[in-house]
N, C-alpha and C. Protein backbone atom coordinates (compact mmCIF):
# COMPACT_ATOMS: atom_id res chain seq x y z
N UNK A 1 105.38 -7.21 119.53
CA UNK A 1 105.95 -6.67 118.30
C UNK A 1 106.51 -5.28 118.56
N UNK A 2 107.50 -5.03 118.33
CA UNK A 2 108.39 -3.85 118.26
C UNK A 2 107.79 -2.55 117.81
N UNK A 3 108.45 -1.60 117.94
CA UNK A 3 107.43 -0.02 117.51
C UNK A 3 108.39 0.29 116.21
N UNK A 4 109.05 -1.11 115.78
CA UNK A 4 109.69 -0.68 114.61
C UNK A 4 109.29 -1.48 113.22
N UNK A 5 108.60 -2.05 113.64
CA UNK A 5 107.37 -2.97 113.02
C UNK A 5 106.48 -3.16 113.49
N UNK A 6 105.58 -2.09 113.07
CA UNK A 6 104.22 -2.14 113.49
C UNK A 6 103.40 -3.39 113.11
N UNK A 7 102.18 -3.55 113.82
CA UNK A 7 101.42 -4.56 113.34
C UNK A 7 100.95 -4.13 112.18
N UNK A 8 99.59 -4.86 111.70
CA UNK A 8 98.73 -4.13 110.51
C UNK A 8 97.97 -3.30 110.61
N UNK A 9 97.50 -3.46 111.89
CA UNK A 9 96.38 -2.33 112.55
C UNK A 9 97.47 -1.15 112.76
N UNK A 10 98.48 -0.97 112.75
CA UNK A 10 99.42 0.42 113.42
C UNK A 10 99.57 0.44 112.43
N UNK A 11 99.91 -0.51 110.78
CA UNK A 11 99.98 0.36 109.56
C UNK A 11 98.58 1.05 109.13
N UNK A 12 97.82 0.75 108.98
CA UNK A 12 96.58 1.49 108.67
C UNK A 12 96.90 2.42 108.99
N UNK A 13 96.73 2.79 110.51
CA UNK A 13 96.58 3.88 111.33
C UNK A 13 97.89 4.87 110.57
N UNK A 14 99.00 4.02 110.18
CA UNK A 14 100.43 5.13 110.35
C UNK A 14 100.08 5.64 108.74
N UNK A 15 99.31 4.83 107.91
CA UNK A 15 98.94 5.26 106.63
C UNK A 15 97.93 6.00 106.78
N UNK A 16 97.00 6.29 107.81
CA UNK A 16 96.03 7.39 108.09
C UNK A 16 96.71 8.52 108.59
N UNK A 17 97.42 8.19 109.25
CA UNK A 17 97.97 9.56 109.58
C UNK A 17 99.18 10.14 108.63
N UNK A 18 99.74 9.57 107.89
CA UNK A 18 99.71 10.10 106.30
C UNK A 18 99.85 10.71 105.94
N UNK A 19 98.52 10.45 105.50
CA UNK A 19 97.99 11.25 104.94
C UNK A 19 97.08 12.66 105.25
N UNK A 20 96.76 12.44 106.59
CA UNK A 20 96.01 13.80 107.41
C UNK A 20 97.67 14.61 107.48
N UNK A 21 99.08 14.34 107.59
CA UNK A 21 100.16 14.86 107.47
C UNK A 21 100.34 15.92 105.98
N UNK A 22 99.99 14.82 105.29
CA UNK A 22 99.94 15.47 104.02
C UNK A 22 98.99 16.64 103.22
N UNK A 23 97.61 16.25 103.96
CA UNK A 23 96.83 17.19 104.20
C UNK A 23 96.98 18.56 104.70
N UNK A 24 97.85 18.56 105.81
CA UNK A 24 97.96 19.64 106.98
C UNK A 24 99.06 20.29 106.48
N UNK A 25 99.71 19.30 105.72
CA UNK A 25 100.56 20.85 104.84
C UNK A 25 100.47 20.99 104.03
N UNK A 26 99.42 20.43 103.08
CA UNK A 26 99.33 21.53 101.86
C UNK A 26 97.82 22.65 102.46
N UNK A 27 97.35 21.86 103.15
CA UNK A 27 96.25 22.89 104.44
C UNK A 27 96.97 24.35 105.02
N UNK A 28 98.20 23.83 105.62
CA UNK A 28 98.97 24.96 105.78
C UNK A 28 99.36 26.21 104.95
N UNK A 29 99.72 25.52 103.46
CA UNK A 29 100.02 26.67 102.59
C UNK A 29 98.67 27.44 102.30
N UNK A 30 97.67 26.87 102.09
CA UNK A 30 96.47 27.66 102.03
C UNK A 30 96.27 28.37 103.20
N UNK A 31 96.39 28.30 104.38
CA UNK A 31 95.99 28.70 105.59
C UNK A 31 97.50 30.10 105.60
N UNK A 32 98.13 29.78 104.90
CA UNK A 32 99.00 30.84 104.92
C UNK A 32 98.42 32.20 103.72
N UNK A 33 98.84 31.74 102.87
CA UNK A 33 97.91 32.44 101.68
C UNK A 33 96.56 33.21 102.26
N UNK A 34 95.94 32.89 103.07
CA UNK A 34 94.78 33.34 102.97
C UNK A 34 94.88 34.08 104.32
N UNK A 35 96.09 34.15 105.41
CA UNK A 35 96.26 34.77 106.45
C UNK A 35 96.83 36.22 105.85
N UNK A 36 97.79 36.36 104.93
CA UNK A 36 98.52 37.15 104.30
C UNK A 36 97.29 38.03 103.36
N UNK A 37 96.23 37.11 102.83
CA UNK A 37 94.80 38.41 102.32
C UNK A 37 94.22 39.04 103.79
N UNK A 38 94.33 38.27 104.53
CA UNK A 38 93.34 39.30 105.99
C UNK A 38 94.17 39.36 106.55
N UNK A 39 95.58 39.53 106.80
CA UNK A 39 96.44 40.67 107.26
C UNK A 39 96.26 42.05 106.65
N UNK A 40 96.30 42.04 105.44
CA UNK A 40 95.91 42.88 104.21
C UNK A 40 94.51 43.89 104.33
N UNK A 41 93.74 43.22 104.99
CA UNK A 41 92.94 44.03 105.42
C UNK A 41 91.82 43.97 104.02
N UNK A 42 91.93 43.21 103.01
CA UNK A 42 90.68 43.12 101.79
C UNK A 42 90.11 41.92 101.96
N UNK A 43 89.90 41.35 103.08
CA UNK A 43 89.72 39.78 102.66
C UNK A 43 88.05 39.85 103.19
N UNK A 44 87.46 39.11 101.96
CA UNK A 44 85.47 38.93 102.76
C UNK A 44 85.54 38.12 103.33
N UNK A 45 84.46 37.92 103.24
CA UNK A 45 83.75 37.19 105.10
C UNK A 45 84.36 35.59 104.02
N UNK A 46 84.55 35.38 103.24
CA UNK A 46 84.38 34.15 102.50
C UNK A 46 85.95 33.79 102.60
N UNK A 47 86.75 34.68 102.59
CA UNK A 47 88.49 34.16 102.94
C UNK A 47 88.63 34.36 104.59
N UNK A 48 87.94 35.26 105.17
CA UNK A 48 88.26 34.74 106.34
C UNK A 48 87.53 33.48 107.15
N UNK A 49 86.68 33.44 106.69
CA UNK A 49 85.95 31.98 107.08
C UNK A 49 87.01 30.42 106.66
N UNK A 50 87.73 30.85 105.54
CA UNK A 50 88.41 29.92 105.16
C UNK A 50 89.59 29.46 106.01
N UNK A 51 89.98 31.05 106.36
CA UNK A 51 91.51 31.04 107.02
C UNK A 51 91.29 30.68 108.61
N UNK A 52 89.98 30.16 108.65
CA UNK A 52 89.44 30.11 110.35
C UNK A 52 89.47 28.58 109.99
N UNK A 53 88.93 27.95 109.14
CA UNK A 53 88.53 26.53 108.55
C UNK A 53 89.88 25.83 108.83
N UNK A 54 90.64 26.39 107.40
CA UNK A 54 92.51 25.85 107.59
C UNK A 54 92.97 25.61 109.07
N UNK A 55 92.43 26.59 109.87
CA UNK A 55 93.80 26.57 111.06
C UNK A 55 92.68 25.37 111.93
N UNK A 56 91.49 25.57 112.01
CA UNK A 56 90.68 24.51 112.82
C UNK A 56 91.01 23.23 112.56
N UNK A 57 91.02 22.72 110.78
CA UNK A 57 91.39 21.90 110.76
C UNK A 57 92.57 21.14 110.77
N UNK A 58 93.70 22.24 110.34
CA UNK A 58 94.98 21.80 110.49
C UNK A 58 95.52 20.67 112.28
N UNK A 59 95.29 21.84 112.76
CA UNK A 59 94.86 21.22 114.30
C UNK A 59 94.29 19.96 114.79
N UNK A 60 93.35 19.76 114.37
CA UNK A 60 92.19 18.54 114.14
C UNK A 60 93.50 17.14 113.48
N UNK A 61 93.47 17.84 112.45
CA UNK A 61 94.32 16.29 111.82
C UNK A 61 95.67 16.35 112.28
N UNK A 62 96.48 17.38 112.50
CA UNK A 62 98.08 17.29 113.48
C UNK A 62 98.21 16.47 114.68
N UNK A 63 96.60 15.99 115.45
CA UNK A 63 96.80 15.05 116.31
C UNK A 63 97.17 13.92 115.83
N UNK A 64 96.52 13.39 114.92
CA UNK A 64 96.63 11.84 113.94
C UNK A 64 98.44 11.92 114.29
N UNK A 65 99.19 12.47 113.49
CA UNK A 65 100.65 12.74 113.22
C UNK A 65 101.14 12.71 114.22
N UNK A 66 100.83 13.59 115.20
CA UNK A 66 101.46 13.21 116.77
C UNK A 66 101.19 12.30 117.03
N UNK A 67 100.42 11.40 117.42
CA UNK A 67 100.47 9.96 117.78
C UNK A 67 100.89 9.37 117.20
N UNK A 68 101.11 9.26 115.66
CA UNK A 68 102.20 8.72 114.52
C UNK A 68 103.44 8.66 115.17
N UNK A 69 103.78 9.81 115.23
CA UNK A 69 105.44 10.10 115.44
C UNK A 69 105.96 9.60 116.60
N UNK A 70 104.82 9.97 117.75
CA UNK A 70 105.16 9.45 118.80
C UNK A 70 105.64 7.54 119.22
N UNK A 71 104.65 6.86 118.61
CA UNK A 71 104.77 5.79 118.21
C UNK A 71 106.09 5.13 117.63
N UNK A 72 107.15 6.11 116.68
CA UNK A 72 107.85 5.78 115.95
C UNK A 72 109.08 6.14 116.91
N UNK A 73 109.10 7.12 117.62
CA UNK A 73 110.13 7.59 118.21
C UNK A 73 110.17 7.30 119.72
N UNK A 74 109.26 6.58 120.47
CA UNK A 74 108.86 6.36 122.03
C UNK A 74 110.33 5.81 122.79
N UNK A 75 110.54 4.36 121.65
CA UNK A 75 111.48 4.02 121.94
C UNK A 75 113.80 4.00 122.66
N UNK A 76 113.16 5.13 121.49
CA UNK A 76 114.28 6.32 121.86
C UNK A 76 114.31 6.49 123.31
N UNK A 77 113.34 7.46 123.63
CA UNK A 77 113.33 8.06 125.03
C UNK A 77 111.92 7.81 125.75
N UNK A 78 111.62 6.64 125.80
CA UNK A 78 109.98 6.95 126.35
C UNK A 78 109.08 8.35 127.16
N UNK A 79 110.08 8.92 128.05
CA UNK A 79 109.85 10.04 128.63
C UNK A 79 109.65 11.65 127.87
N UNK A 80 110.75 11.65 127.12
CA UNK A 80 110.51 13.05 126.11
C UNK A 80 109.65 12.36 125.44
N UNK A 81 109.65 11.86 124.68
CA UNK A 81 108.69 11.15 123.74
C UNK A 81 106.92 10.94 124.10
N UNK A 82 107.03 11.03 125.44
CA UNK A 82 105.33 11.30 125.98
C UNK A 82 105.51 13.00 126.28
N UNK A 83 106.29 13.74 126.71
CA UNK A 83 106.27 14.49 126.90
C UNK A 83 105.86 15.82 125.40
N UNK A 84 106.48 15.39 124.51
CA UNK A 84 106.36 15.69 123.26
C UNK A 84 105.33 15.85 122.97
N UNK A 85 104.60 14.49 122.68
CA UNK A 85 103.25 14.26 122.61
C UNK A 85 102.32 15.23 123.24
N UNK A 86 102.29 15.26 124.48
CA UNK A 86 101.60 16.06 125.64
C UNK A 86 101.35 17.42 124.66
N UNK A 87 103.02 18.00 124.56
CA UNK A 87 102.54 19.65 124.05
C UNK A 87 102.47 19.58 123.16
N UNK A 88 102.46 18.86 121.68
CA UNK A 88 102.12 18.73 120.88
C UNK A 88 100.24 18.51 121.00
N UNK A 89 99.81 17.96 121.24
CA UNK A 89 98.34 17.85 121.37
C UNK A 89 97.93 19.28 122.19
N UNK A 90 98.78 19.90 123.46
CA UNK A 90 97.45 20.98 123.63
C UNK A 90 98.19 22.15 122.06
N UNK A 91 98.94 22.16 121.84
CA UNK A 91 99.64 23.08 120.86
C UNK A 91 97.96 22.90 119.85
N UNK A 92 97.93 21.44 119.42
CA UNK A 92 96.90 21.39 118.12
C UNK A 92 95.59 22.07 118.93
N UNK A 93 95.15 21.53 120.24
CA UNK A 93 94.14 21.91 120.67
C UNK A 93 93.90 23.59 120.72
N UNK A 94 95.37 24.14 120.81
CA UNK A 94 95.10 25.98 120.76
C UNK A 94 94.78 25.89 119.55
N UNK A 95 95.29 25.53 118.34
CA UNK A 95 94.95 25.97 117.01
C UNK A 95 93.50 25.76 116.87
N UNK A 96 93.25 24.28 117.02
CA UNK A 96 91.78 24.17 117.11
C UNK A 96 91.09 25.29 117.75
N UNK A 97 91.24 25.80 118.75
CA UNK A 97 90.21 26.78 119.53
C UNK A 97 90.56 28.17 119.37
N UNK A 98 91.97 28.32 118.49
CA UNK A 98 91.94 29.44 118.14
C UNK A 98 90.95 30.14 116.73
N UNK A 99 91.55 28.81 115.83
CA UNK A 99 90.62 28.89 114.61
C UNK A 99 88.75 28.63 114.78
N UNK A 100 88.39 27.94 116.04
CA UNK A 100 87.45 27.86 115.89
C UNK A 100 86.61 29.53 116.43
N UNK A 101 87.33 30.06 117.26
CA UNK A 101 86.85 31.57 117.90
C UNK A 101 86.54 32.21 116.37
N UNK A 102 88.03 32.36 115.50
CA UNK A 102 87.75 32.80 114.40
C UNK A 102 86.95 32.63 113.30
N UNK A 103 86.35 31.16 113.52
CA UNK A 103 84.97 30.62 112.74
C UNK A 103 83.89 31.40 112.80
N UNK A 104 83.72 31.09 114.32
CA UNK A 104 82.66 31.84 114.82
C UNK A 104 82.37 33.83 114.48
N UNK A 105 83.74 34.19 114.64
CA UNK A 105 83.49 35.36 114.61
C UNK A 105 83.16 35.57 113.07
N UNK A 106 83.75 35.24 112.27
CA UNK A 106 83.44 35.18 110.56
C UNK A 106 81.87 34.85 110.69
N UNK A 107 81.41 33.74 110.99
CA UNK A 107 79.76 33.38 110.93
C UNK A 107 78.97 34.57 111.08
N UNK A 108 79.05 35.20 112.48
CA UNK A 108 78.65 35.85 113.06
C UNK A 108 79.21 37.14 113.82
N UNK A 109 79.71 38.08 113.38
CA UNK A 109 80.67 38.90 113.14
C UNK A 109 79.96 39.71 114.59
N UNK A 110 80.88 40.22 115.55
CA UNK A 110 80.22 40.88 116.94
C UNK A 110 79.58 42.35 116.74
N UNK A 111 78.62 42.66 117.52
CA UNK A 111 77.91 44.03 117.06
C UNK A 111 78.72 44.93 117.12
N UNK A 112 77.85 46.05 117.21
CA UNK A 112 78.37 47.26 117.63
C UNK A 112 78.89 47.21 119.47
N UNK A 113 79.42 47.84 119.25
CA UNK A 113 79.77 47.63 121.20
C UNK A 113 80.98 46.91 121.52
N UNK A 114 81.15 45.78 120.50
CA UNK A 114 81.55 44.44 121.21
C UNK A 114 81.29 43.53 121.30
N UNK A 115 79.57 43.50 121.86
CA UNK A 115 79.25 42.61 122.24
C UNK A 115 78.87 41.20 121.16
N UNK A 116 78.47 40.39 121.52
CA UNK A 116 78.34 39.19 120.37
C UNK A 116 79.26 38.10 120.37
N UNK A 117 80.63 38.49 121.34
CA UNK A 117 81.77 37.42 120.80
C UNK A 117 81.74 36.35 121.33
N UNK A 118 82.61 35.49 121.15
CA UNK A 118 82.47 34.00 121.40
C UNK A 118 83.22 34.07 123.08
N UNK A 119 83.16 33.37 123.12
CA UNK A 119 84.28 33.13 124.64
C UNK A 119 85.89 33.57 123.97
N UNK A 120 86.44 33.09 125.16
CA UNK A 120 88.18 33.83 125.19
C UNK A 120 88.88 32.22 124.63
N UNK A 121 89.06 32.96 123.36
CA UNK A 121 90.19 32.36 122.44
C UNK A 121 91.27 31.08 123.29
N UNK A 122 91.84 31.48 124.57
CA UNK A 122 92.64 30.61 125.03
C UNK A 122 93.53 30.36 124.37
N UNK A 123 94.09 31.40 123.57
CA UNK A 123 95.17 31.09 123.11
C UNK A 123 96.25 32.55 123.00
N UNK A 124 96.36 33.06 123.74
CA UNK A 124 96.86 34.23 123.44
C UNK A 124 98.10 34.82 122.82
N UNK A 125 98.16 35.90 121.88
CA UNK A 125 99.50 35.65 121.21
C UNK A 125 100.25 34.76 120.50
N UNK A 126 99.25 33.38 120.32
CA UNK A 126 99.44 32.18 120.03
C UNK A 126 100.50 31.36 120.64
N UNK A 127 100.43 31.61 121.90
CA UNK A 127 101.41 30.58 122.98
C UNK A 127 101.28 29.03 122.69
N UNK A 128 99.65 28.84 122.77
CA UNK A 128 99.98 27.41 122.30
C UNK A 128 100.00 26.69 120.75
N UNK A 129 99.22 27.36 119.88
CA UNK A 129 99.48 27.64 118.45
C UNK A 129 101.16 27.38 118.15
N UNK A 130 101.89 28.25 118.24
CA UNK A 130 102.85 28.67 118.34
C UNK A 130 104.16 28.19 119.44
N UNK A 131 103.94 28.99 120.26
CA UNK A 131 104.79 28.59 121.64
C UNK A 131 105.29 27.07 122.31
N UNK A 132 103.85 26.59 122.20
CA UNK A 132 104.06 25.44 122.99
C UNK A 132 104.39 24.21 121.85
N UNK A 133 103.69 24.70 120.65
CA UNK A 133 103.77 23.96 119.26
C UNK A 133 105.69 23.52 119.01
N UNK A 134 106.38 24.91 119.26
CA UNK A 134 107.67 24.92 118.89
C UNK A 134 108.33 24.09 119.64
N UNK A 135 107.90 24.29 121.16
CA UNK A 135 108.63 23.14 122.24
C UNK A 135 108.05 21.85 121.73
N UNK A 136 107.08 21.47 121.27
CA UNK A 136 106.73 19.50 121.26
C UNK A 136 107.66 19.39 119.63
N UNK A 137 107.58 20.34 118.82
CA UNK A 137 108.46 19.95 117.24
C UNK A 137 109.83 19.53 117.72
N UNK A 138 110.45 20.83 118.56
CA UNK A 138 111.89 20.16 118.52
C UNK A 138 112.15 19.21 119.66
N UNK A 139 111.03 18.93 120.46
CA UNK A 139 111.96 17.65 120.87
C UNK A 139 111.05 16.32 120.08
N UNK A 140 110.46 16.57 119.35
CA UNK A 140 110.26 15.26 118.75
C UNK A 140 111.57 15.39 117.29
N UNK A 141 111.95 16.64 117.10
CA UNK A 141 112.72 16.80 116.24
C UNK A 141 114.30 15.80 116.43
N UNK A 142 114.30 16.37 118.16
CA UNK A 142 115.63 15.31 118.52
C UNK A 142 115.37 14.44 118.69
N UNK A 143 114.39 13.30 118.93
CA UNK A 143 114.07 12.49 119.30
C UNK A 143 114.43 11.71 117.73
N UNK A 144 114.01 12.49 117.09
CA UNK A 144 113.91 11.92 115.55
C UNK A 144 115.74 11.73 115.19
N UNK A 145 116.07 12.66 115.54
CA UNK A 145 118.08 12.78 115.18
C UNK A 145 118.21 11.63 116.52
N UNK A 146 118.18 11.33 117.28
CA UNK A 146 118.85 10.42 117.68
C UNK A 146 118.21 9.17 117.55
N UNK A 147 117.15 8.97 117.00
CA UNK A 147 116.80 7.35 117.21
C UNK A 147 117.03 6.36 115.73
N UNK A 148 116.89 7.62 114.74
CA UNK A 148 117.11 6.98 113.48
C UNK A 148 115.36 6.31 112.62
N UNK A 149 114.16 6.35 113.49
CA UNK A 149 113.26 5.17 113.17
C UNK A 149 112.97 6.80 111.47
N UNK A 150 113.36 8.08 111.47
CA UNK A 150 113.25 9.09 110.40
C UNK A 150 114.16 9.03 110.06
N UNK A 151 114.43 9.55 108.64
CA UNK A 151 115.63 10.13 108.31
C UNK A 151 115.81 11.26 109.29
N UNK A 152 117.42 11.55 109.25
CA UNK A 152 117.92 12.09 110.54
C UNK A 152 118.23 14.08 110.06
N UNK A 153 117.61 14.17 108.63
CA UNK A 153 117.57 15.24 107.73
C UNK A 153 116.24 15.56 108.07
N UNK A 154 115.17 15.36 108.42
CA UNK A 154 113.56 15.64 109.02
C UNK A 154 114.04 15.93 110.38
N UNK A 155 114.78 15.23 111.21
CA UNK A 155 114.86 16.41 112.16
C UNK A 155 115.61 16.88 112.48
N UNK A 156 116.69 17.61 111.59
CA UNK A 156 117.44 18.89 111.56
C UNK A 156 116.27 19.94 110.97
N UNK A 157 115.24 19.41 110.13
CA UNK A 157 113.85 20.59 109.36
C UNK A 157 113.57 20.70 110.81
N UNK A 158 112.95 19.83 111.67
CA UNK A 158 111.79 20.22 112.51
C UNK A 158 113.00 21.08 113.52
N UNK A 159 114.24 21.20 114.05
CA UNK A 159 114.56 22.10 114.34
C UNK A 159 114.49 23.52 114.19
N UNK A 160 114.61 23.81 112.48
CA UNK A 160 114.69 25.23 111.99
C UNK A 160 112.90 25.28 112.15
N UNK A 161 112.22 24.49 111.86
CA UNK A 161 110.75 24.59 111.82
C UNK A 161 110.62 25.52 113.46
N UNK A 162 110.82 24.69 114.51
CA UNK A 162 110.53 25.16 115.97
C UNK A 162 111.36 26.26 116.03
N UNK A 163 111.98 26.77 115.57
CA UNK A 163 112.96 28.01 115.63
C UNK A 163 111.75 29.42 115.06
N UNK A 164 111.71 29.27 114.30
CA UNK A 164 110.49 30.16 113.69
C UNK A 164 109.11 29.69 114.21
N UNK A 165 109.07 28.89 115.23
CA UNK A 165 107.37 29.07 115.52
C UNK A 165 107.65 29.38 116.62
N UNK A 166 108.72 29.61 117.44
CA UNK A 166 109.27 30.35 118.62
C UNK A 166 109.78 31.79 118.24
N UNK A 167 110.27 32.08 117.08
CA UNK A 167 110.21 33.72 117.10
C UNK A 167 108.41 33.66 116.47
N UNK A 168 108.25 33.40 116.13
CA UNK A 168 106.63 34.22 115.56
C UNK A 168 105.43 34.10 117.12
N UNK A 169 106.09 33.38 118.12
CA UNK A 169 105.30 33.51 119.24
C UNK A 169 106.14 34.67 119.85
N UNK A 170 107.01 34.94 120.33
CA UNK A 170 108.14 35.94 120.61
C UNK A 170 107.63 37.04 120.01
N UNK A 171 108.10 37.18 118.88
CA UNK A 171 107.48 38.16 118.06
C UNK A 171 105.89 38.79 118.31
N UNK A 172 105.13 38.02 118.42
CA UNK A 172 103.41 38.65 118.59
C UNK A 172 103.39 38.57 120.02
N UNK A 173 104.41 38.33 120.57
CA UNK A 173 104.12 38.47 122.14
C UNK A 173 104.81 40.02 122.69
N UNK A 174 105.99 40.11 122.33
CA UNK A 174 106.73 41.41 122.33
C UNK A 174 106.38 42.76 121.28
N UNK A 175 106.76 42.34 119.94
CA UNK A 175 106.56 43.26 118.76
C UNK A 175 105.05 43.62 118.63
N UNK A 176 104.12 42.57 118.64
CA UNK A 176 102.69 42.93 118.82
C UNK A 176 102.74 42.54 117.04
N UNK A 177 102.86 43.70 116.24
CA UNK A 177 102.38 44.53 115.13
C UNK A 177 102.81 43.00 114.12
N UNK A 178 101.71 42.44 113.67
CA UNK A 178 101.87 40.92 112.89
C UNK A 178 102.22 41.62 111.65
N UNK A 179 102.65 43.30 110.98
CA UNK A 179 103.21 43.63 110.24
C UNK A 179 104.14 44.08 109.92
N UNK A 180 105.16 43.75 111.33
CA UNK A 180 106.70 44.48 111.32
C UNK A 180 107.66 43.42 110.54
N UNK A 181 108.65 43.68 109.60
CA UNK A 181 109.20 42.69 109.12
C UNK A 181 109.99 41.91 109.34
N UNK A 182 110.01 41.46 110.71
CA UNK A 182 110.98 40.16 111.28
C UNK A 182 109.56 39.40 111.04
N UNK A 183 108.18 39.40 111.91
CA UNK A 183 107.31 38.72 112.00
C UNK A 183 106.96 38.29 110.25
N UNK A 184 106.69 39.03 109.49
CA UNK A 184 106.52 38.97 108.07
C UNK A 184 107.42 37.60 107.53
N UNK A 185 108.59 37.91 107.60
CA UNK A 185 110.08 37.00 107.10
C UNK A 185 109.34 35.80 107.83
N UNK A 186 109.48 35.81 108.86
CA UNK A 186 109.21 34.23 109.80
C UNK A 186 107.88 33.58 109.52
N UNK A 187 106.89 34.39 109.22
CA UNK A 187 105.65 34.22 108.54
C UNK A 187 105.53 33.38 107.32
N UNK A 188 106.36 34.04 106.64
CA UNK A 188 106.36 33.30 105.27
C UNK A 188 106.96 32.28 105.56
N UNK A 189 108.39 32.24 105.45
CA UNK A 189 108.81 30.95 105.68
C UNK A 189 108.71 30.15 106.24
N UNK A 190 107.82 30.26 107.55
CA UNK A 190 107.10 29.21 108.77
C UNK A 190 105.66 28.60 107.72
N UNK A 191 105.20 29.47 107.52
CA UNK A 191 103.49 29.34 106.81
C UNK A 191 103.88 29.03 105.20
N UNK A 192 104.87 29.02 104.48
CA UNK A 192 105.01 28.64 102.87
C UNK A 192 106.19 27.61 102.97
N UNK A 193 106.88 27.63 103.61
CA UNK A 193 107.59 26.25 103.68
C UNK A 193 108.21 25.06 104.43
N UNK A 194 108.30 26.41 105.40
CA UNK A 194 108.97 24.97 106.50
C UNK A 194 107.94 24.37 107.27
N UNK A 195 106.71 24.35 107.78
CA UNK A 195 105.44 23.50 108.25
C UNK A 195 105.40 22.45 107.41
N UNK A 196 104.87 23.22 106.13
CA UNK A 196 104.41 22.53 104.88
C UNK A 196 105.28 21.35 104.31
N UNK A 197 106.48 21.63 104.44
CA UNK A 197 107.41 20.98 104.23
C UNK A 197 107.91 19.66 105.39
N UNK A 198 107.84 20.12 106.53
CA UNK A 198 107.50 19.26 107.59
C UNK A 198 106.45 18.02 107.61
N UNK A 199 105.52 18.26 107.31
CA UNK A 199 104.23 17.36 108.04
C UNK A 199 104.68 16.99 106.33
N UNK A 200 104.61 17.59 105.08
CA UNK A 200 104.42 16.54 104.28
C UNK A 200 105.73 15.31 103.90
N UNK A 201 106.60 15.71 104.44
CA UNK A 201 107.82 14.77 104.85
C UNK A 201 107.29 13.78 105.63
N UNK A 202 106.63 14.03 106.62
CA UNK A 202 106.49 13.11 107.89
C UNK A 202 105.72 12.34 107.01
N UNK A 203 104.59 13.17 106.30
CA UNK A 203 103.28 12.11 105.93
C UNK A 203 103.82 10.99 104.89
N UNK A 204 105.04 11.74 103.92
CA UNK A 204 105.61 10.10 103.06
C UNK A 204 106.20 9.16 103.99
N UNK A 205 107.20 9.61 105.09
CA UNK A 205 107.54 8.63 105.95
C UNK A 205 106.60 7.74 106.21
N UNK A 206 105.53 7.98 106.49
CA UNK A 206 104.91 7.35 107.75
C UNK A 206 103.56 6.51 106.55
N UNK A 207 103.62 6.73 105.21
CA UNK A 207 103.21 5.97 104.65
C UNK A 207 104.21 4.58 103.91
N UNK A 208 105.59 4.46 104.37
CA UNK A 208 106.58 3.80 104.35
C UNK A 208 105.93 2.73 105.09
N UNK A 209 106.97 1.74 104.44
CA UNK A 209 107.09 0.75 105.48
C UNK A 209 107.77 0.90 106.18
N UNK A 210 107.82 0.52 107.39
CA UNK A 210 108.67 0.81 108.78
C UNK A 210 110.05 0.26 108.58
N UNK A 211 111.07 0.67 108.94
CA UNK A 211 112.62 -0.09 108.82
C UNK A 211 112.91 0.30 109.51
N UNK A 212 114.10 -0.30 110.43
CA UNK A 212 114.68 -0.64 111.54
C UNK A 212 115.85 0.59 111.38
N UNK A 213 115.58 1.04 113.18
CA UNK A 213 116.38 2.33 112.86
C UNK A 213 117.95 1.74 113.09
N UNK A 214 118.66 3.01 112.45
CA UNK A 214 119.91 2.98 111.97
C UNK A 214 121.07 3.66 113.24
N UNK A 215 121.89 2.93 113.05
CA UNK A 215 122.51 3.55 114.76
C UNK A 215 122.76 4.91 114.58
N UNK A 216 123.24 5.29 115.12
CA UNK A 216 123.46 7.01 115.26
C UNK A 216 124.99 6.50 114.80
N UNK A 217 124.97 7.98 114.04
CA UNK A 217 126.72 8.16 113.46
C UNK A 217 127.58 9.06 114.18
């Protein structure tokens, strides 16, 4: 059976992942919201615990979706299309281990000194958060414009999407200061709409029934 008609067992699954799509971006807008109070510098132990929660879990369920997408788009290019996949999963895995450092440190906040902290984040500047995140979006983004199994308007988004999660890695890699206002601009609109807007696109797709992609125009 074709990857353009899934079986029943690949609909379940493409209806599980969904909805963890749909999750992860309205997860996102909260995880934004609540990055923008502890940028701010007022946020208790109770919003930053949250904003550690959001990004852990966002991560966690963005794998579901990558294997979704991947599934839908393999055909296209089998090669980018695993390749995609690849940085797409360690991308979720930095978020995961970035947000989880930040769990930890919220739980258990480090002493005086220093000392107390968790191990090394492994994610620095958010290369893979970020960085590596932007490289697996846009080529699943093209993958998506040329195969047709998406509308071919989702990935012209996941383009502008990977555009801004490549300056906001750029940005905290060079600029540093997560309060200068290029990083701010890209912030918002990465973290309030275009993610959010992303994964919850994907997640109605992919609770679709599957239809046979459309040739390229």
């Amino acid at each position: 059976m074709s990857d353009t008609q899934p079986s029943g067992v690949d609909r379940a699954f493409e209806r599980f992942a969904g909805i963890c799509a749909l999750i992860v971006g309205v997860g996102g807008v909260a995880y934004a919201i609540t990055f923008v109070v502890v940028l701010g510098g007022d946020a208790g132990e109770g919003i930053a615990t949250a904003n550690a929660v959001f990004l852990l879990l966002g991560g966690l369920l963005s794998t579901a979706v990558l294997v979704a997408v991947y599934r839908r788009v393999r055909d296209t290019d089998p090669s980018f299309a695993a390749w995609a996949l690849l940085l797409g999963m360690l991308g979720a895995a930095g978020a995961m281990i970035h947000g989880g450092f930040d769990l930890a440190v919220a739980v258990d906040p480090p002493r005086a000194g220093g000392t107390g902290l968790p191990a090394n984040p492994v994610d620095p500047r958010g290369l893979l958060t970020f960085g590596v995140t932007a490289v697996a979006t846009v080529t699943f983004a093209w993958l998506i414009v040329r195969g047709g199994t998406f509308p071919r308007r989702l990935g012209y988004l996941g383009y502008v999407s990977a555009a801004l999660l490549l300056v906001l890695y750029l940005g905290r890699l060079i600029i540093v200061n997560p309060k200068s206002p290029l990083l701010l601009v890209a912030a918002v609109l990465s973290g309030f709409v275009l993610n959010p807007v992303w994964y919850a696109w994907l997640g109605l797709e992919l609770r679709r029934e599957t239809l046979a992609p459309q040739p390229a125009s």
